[in-house]
N, C-alpha and C. Protein backbone atom coordinates (compact mmCIF):
# COMPACT_ATOMS: atom_id res chain seq x y z
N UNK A 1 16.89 12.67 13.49
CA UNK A 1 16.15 13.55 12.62
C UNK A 1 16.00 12.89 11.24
N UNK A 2 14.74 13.30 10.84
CA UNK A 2 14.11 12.47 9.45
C UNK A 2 15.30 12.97 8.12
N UNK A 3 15.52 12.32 6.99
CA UNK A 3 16.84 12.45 6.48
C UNK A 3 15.47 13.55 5.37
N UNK A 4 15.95 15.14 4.52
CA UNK A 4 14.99 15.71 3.67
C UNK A 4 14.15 14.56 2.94
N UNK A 5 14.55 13.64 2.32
CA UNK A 5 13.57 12.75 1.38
C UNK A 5 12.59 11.89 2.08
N UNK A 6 13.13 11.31 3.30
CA UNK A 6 11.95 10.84 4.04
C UNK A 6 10.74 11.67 4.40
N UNK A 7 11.50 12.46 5.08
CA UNK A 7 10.32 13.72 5.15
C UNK A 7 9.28 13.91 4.20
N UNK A 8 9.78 14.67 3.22
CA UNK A 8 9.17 14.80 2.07
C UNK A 8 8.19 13.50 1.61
N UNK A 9 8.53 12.16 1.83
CA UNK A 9 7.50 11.04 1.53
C UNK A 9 6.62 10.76 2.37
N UNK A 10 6.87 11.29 3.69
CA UNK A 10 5.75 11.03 4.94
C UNK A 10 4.90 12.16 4.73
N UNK A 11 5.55 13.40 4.75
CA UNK A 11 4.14 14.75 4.11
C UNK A 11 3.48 14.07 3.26
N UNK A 12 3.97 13.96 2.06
CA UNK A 12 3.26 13.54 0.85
C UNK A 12 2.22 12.44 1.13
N UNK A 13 2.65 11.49 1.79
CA UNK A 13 1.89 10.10 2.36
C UNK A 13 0.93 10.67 3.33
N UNK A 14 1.00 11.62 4.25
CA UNK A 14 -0.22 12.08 5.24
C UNK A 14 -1.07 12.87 4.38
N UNK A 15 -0.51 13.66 3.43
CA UNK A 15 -1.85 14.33 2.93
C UNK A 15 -2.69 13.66 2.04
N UNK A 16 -2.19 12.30 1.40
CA UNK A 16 -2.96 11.39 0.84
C UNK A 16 -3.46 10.21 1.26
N UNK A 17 -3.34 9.99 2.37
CA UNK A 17 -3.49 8.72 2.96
C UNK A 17 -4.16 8.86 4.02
N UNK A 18 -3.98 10.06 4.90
CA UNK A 18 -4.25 10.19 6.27
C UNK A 18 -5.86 10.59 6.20
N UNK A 19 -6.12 11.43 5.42
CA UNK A 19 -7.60 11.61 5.18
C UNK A 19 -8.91 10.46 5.04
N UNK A 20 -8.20 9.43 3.98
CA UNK A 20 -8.85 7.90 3.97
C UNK A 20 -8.54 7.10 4.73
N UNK A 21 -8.17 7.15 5.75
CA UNK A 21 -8.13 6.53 6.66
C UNK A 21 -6.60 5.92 7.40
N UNK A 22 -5.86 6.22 6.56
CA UNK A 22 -4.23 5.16 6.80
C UNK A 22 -4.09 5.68 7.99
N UNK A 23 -3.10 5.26 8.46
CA UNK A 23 -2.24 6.47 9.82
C UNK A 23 -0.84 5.04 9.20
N UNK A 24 0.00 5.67 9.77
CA UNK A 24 1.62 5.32 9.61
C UNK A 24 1.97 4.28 10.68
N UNK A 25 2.65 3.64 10.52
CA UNK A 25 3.28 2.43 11.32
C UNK A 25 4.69 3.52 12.07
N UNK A 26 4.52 4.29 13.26
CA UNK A 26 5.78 4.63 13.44
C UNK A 26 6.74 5.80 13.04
N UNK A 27 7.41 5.28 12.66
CA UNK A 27 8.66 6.26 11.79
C UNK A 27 9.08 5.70 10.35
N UNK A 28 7.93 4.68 9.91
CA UNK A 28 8.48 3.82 8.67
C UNK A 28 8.05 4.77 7.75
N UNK A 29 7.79 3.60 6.78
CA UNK A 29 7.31 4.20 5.31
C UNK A 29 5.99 3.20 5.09
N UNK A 30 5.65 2.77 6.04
CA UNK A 30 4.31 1.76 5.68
C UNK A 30 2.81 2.75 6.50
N UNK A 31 2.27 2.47 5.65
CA UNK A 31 1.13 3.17 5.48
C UNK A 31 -0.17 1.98 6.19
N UNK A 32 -0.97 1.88 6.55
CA UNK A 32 -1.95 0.74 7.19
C UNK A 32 -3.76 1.02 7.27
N UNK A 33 -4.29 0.85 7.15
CA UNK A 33 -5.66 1.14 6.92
C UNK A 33 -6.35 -0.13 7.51
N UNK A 34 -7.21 -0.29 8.39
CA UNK A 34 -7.46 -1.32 9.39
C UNK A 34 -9.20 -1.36 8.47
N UNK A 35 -9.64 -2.93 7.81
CA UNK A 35 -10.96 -3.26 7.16
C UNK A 35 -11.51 -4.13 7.91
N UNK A 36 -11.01 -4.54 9.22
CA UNK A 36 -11.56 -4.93 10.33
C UNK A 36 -11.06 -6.90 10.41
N UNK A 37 -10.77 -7.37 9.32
CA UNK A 37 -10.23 -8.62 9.39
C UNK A 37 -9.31 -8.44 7.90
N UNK A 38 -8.47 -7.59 7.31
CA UNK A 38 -7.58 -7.48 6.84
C UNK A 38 -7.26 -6.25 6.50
N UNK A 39 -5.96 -5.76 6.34
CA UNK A 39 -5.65 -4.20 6.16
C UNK A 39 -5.18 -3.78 4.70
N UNK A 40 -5.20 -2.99 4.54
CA UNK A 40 -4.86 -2.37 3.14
C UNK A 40 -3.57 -1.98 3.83
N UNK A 41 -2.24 -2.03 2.72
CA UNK A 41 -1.04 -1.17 2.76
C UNK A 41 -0.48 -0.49 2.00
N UNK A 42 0.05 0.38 2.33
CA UNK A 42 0.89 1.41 1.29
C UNK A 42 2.14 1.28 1.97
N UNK A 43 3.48 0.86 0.74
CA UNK A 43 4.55 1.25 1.63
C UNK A 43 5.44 1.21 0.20
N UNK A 44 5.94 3.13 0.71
CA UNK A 44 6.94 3.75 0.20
C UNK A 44 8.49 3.16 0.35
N UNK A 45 8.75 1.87 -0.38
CA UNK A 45 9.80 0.87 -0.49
C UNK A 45 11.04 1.88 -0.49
N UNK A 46 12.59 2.00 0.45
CA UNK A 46 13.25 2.91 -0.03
C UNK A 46 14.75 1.41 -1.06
N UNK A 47 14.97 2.21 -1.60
CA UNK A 47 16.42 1.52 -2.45
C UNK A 47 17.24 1.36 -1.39
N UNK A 48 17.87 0.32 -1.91
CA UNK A 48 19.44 -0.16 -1.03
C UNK A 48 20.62 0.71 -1.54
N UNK A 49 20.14 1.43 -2.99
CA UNK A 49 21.08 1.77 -3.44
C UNK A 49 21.23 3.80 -3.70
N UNK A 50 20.17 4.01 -3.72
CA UNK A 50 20.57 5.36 -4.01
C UNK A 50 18.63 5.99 -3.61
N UNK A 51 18.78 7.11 -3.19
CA UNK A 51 17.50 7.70 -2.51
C UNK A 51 16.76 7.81 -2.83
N UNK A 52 15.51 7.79 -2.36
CA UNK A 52 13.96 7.49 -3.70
C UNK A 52 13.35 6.86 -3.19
N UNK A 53 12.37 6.37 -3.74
CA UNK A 53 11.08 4.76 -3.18
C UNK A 53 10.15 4.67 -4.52
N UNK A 54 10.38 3.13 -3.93
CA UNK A 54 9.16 2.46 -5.02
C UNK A 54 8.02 2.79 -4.14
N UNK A 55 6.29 2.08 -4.99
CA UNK A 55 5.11 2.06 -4.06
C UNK A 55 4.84 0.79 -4.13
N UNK A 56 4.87 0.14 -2.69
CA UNK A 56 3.89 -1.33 -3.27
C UNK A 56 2.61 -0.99 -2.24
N UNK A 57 1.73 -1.24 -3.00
CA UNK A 57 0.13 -1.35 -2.48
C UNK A 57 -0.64 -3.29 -2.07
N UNK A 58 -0.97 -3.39 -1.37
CA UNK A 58 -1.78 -5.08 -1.05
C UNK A 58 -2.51 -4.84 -0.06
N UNK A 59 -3.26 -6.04 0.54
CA UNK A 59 -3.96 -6.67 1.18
C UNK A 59 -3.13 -7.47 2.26
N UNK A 60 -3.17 -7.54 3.43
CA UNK A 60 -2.36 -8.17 4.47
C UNK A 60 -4.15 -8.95 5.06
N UNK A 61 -3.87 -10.47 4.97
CA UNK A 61 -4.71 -11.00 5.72
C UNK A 61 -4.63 -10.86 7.16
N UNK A 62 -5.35 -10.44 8.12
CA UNK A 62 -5.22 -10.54 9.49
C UNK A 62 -5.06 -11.64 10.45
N UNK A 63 -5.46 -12.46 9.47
CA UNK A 63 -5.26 -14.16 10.22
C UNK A 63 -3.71 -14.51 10.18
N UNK A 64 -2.83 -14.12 8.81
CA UNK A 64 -1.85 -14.53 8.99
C UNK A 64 -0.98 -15.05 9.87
N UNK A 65 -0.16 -15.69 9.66
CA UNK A 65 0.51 -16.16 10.95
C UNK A 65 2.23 -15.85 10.72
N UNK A 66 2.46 -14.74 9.55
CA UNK A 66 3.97 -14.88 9.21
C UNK A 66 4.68 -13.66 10.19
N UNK A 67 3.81 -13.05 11.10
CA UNK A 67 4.46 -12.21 11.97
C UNK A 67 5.25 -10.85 11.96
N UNK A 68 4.52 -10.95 10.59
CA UNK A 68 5.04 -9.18 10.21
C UNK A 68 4.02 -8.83 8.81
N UNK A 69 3.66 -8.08 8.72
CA UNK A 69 3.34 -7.54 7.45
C UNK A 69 3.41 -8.01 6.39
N UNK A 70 2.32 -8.96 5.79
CA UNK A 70 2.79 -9.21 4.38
C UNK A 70 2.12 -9.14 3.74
N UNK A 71 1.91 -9.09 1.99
CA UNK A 71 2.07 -8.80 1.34
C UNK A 71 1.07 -9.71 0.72
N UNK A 72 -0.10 -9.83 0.87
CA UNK A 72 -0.85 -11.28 0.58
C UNK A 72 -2.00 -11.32 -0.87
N UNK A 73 -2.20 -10.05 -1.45
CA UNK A 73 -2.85 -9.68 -2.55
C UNK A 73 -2.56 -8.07 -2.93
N UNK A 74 -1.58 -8.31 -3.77
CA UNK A 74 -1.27 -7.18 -4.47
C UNK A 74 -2.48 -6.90 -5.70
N UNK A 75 -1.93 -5.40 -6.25
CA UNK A 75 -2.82 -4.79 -7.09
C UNK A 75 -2.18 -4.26 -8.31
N UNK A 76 -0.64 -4.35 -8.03
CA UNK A 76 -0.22 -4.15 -9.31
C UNK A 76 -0.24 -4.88 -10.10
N UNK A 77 0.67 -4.65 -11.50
CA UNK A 77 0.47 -5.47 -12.56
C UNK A 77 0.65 -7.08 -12.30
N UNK A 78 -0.47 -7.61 -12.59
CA UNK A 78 -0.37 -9.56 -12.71
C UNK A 78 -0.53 -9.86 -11.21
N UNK A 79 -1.59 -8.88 -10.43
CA UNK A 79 -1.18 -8.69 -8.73
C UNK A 79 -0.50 -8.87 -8.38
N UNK A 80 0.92 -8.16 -8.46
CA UNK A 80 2.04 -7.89 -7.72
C UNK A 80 1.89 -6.87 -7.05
N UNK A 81 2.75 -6.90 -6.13
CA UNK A 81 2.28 -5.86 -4.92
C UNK A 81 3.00 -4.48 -5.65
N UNK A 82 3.90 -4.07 -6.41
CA UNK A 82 4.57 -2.95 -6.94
C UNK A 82 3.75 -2.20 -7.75
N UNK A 83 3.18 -1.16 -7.22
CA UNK A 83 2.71 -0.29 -8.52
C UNK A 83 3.47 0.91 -9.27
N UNK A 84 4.50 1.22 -8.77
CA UNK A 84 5.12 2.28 -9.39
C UNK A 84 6.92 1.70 -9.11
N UNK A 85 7.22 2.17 -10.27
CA UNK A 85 8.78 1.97 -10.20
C UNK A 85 9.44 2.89 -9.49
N UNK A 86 10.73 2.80 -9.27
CA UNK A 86 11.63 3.75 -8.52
C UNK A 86 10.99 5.38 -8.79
N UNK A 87 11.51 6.16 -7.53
CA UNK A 87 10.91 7.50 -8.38
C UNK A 87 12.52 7.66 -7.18
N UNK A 88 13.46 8.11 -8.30
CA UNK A 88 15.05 8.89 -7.63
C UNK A 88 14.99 10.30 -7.20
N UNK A 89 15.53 10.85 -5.99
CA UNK A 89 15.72 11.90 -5.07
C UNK A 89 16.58 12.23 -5.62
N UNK A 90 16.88 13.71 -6.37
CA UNK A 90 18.10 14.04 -6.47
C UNK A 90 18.02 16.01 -5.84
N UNK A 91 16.50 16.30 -5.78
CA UNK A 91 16.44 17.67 -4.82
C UNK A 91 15.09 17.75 -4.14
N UNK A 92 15.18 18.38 -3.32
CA UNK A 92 13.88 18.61 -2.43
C UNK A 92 12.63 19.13 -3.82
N UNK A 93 13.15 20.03 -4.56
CA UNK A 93 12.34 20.64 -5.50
C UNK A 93 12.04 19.53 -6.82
N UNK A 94 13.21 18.74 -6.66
CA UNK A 94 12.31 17.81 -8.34
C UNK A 94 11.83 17.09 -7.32
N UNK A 95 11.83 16.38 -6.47
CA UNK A 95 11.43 14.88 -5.33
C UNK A 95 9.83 15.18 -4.94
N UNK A 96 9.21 16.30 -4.16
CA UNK A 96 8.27 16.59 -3.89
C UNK A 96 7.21 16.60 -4.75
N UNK A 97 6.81 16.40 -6.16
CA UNK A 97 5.68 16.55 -7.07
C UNK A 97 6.07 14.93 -7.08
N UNK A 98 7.50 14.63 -7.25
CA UNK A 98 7.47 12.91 -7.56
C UNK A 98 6.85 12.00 -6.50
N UNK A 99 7.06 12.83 -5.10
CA UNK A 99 6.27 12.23 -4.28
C UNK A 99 4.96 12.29 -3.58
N UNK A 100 4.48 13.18 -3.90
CA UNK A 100 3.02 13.48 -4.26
C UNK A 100 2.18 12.50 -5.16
N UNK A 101 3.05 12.61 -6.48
CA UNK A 101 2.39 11.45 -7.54
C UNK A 101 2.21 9.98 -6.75
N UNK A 102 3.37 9.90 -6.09
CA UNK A 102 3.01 8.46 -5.18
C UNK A 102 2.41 7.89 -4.69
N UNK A 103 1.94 9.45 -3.59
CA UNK A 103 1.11 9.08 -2.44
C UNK A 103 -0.33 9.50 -3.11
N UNK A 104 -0.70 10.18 -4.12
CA UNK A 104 -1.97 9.80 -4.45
C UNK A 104 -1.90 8.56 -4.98
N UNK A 105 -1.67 8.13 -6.38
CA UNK A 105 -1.24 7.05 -6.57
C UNK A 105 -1.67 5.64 -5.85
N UNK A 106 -0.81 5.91 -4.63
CA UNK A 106 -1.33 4.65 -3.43
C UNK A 106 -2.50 5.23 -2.79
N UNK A 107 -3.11 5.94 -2.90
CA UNK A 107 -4.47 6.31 -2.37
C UNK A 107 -5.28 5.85 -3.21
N UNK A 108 -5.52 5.89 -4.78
CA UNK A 108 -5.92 5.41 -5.75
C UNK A 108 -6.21 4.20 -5.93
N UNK A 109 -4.68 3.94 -5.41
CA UNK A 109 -4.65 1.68 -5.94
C UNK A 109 -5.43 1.25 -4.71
N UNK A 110 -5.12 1.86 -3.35
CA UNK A 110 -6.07 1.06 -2.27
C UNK A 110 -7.20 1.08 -2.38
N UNK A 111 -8.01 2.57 -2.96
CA UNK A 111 -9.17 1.90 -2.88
C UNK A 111 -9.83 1.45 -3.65
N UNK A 112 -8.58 1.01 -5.30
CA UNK A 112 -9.16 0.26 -5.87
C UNK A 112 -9.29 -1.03 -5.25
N UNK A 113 -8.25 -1.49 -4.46
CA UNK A 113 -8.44 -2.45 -4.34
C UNK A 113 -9.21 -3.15 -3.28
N UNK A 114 -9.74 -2.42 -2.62
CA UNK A 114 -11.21 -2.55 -1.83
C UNK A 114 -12.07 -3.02 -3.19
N UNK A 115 -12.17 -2.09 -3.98
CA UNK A 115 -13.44 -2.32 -4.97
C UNK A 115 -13.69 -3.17 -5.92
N UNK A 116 -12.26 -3.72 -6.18
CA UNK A 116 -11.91 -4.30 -7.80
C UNK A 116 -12.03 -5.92 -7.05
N UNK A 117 -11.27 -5.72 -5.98
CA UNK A 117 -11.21 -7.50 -4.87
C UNK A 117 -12.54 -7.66 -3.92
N UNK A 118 -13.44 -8.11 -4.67
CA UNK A 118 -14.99 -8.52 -3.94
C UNK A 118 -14.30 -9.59 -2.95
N UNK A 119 -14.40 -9.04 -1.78
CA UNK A 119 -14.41 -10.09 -0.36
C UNK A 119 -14.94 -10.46 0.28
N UNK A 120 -15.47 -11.56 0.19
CA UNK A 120 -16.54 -11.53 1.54
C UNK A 120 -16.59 -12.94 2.02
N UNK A 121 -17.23 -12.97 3.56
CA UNK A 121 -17.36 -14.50 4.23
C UNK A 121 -18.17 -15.05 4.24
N UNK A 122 -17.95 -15.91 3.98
CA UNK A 122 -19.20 -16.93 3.27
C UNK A 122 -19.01 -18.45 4.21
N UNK A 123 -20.82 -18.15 4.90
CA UNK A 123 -20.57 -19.49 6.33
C UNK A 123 -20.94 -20.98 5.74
N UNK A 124 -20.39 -21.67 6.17
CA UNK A 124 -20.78 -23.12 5.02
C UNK A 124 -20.53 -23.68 6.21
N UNK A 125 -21.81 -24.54 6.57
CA UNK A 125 -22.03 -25.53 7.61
C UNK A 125 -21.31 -24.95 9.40
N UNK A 126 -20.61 -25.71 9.34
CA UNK A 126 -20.36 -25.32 10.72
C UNK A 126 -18.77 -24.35 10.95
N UNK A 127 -17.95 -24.51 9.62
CA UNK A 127 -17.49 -23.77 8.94
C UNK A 127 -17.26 -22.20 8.69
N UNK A 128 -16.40 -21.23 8.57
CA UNK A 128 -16.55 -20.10 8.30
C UNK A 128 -15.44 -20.24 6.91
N UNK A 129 -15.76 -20.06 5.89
CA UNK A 129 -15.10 -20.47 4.22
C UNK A 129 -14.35 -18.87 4.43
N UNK A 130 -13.45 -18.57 3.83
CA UNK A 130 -13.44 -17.15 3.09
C UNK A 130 -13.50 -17.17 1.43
N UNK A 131 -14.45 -16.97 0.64
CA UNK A 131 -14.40 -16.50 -1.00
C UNK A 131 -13.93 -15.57 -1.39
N UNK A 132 -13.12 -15.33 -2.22
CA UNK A 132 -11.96 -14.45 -2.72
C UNK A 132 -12.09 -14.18 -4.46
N UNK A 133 -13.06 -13.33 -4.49
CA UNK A 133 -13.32 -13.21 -5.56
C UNK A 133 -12.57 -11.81 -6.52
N UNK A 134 -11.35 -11.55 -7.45
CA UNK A 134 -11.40 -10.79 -8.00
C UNK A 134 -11.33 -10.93 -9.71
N UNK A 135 -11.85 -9.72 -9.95
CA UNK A 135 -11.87 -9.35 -11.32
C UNK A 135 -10.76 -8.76 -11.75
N UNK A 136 -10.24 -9.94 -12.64
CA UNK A 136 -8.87 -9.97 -13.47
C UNK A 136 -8.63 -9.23 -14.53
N UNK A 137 -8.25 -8.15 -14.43
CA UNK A 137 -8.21 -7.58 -16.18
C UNK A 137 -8.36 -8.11 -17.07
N UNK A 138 -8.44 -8.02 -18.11
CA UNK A 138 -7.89 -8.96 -19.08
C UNK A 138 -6.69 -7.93 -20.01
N UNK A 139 -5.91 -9.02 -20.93
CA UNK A 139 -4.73 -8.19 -20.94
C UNK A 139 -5.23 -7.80 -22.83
């Protein structure tokens, strides 16, 4: 049985995620959105140390070859894959708005980052190139 805080982050994660498209890996905390040759992710990171989750949001190339899920263009700050810091569990009643904020949050950053990371394939000779074009903040 799901431990209350997990729970509470998978509700929160289906009512923001599941609508745009994600569906869940399972029983995890990773979130997946299929763009047909790379996926968007959301995954509600939990602590080693005390109950809660970070959000990291990216881009998983589909070509990869590292055999699990990774992490290949983040959207947080300096594109790191982390967009939100710890958010700590200490009751069902403070945890639930904290995890709400999350899971919109990662609904937010993914599809910024559809929009903000211009992708596209670009055929050069006999060749298939990929161009990887994004727009860098400036700081």
């Amino acid at each position: 049985m799901a431990k209350p805080h997990d729970r509470i982050i998978a509700d929160a994660a289906k009512g923001a995620l599941h609508p745009i498209g994600f569906r869940r890996k399972g029983r995890s905390r990773l979130w997946l959105k299929d763009h047909g040759w790379w996926l968007a992710v959301a995954e509600f990171q939990p602590s080693g140390f005390q109950k809660g989750s970070y959000l990291n949001v990216a881009a998983h190339w589909l070509w990869s070859r590292a055999g699990h899920i990774s992490f290949d263009l983040g959207c947080g700050a300096e594109w790191g894959r982390r967009v939100a810091g710890f958010e700590a569990y200490v009751s069902d009643e403070q945890f639930q708005p904290a995890a709400q904020s999350l899971a919109a949050l990662a609904a937010q950053q993914v599809q910024q980052l559809a929009i903000t990371c211009e992708i596209a394939v670009v055929p050069s000779n006999s060749q298939t190139k990929v161009k990887i074009r994004a727009a860098i903040p400036s700081s």
